[in-house]
N, C-alpha and C. Protein backbone atom coordinates (compact mmCIF):
# COMPACT_ATOMS: atom_id res chain seq x y z
N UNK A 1 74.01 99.26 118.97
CA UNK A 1 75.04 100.16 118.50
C UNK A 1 75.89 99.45 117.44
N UNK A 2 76.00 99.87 116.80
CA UNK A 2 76.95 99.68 115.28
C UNK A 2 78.63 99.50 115.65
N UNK A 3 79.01 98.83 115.71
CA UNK A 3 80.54 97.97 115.59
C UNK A 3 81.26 99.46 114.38
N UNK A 4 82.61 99.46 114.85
CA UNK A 4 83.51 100.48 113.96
C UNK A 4 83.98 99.07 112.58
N UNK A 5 84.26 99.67 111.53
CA UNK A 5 84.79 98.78 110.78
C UNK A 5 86.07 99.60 110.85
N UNK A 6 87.10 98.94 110.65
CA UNK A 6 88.68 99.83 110.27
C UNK A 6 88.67 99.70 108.86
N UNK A 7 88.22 98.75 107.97
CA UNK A 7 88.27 99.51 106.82
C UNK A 7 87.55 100.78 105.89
N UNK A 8 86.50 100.52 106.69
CA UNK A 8 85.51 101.51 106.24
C UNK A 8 86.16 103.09 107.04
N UNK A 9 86.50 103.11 108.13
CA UNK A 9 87.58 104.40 108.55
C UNK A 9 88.39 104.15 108.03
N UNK A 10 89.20 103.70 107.03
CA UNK A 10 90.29 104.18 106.53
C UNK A 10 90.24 104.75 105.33
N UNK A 11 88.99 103.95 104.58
CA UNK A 11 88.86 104.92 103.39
C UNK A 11 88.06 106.45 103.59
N UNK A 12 87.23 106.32 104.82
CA UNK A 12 86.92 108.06 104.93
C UNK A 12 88.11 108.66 105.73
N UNK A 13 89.03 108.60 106.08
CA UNK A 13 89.99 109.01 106.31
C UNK A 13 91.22 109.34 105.01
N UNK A 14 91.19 108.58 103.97
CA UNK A 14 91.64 108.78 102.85
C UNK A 14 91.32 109.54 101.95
N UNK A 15 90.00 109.48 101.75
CA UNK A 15 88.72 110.54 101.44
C UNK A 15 89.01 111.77 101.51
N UNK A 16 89.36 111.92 102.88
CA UNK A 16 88.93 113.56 103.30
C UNK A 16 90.85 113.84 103.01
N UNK A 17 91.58 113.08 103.14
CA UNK A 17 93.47 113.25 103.10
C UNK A 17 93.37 113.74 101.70
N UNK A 18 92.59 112.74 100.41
CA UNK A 18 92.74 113.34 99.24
C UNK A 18 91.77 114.56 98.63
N UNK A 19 90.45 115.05 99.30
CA UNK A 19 89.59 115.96 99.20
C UNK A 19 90.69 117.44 99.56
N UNK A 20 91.06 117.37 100.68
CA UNK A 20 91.65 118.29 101.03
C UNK A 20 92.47 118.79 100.64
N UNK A 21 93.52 117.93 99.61
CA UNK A 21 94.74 117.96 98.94
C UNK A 21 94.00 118.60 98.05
N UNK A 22 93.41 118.81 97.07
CA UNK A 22 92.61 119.33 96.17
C UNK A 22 91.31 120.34 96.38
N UNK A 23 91.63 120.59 97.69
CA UNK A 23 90.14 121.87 98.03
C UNK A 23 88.58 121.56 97.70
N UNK A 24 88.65 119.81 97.59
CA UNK A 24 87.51 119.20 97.84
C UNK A 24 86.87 119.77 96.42
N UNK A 25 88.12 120.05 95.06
CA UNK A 25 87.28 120.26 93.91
C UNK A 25 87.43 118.65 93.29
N UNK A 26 86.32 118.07 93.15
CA UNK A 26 86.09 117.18 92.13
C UNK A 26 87.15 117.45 91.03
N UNK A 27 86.70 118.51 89.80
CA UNK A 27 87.51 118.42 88.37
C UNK A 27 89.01 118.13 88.98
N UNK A 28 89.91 118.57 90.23
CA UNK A 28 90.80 118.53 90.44
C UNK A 28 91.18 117.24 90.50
N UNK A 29 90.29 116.70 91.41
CA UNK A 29 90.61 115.04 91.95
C UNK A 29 90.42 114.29 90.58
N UNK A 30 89.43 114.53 90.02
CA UNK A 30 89.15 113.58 88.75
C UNK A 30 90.52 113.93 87.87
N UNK A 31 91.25 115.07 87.71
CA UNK A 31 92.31 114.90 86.35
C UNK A 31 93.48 114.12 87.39
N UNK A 32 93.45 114.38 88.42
CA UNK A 32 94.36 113.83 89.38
C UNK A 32 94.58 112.31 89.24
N UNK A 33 93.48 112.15 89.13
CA UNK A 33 93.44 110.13 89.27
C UNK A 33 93.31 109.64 87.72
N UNK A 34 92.99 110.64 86.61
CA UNK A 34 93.28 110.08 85.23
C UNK A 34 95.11 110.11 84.78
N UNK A 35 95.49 111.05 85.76
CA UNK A 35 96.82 111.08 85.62
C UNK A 35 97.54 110.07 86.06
N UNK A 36 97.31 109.51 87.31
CA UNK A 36 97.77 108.01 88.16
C UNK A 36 97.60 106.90 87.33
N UNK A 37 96.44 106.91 86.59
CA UNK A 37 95.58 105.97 85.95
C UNK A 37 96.65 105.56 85.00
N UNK A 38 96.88 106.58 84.26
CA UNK A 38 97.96 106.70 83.26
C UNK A 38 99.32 106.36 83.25
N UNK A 39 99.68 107.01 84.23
CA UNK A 39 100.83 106.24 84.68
C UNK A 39 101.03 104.99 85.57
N UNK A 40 100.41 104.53 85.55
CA UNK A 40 99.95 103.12 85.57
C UNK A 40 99.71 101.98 84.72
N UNK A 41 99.02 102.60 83.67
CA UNK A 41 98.77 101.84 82.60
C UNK A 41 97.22 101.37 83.17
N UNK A 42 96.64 101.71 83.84
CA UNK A 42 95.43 101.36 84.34
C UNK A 42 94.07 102.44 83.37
N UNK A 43 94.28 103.31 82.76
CA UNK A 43 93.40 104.09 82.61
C UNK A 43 92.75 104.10 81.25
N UNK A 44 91.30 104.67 81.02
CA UNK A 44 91.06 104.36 79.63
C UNK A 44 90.83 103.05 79.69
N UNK A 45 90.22 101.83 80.09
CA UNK A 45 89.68 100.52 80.27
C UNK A 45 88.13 100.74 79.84
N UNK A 46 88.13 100.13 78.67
CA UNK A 46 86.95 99.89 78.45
C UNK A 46 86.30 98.58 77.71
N UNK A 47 84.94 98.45 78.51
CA UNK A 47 84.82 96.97 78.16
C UNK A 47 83.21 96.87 77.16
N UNK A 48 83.26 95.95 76.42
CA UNK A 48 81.96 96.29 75.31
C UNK A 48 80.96 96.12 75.90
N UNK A 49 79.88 96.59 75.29
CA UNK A 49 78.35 95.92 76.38
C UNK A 49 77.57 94.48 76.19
N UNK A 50 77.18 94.32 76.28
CA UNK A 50 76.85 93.32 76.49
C UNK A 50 75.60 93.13 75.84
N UNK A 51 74.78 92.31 75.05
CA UNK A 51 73.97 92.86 73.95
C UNK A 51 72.54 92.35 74.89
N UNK A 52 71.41 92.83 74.46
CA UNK A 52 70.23 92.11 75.83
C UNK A 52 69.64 91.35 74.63
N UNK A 53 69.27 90.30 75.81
CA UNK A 53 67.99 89.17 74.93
C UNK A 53 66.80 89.26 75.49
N UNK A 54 66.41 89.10 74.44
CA UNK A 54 64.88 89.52 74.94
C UNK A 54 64.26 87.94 75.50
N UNK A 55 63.78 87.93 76.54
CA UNK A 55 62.72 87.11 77.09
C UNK A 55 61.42 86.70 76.66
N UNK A 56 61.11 85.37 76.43
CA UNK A 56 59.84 84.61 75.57
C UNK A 56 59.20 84.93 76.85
N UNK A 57 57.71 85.26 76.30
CA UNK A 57 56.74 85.56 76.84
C UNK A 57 55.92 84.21 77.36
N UNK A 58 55.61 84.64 78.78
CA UNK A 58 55.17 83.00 78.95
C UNK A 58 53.39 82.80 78.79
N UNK A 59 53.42 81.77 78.43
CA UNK A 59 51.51 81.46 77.42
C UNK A 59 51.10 81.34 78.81
């Protein structure tokens, strides 16, 4: 039998506190948390990619 984690219940407990607040619409929750984001100064983070190298083929 599988052990409870308390953190792992607290975020589905948070989950369903903020789903519900919003009628479990996504677009809702998503402008919701770009708004927090924002007022935060957290939002809009973006980081460059990362360029790939290609790998020598081995003889």
């Amino acid at each position: 039998m599988k052990r409870r984690d308390s953190i792992v219940d607290g975020l589905h407990k948070l989950r369903e506190r903020i789903g519900r607040a919003h009628d479990f619409d996504a677009d809702r929750i998503a402008v919701t948390i770009r708004r927090h984001e924002k007022e935060r100064g957290r939002g809009d983070t973006r980081v460059a990619p990362k360029r790939a190298v290609r790998q020598k083929k081995a003889s």
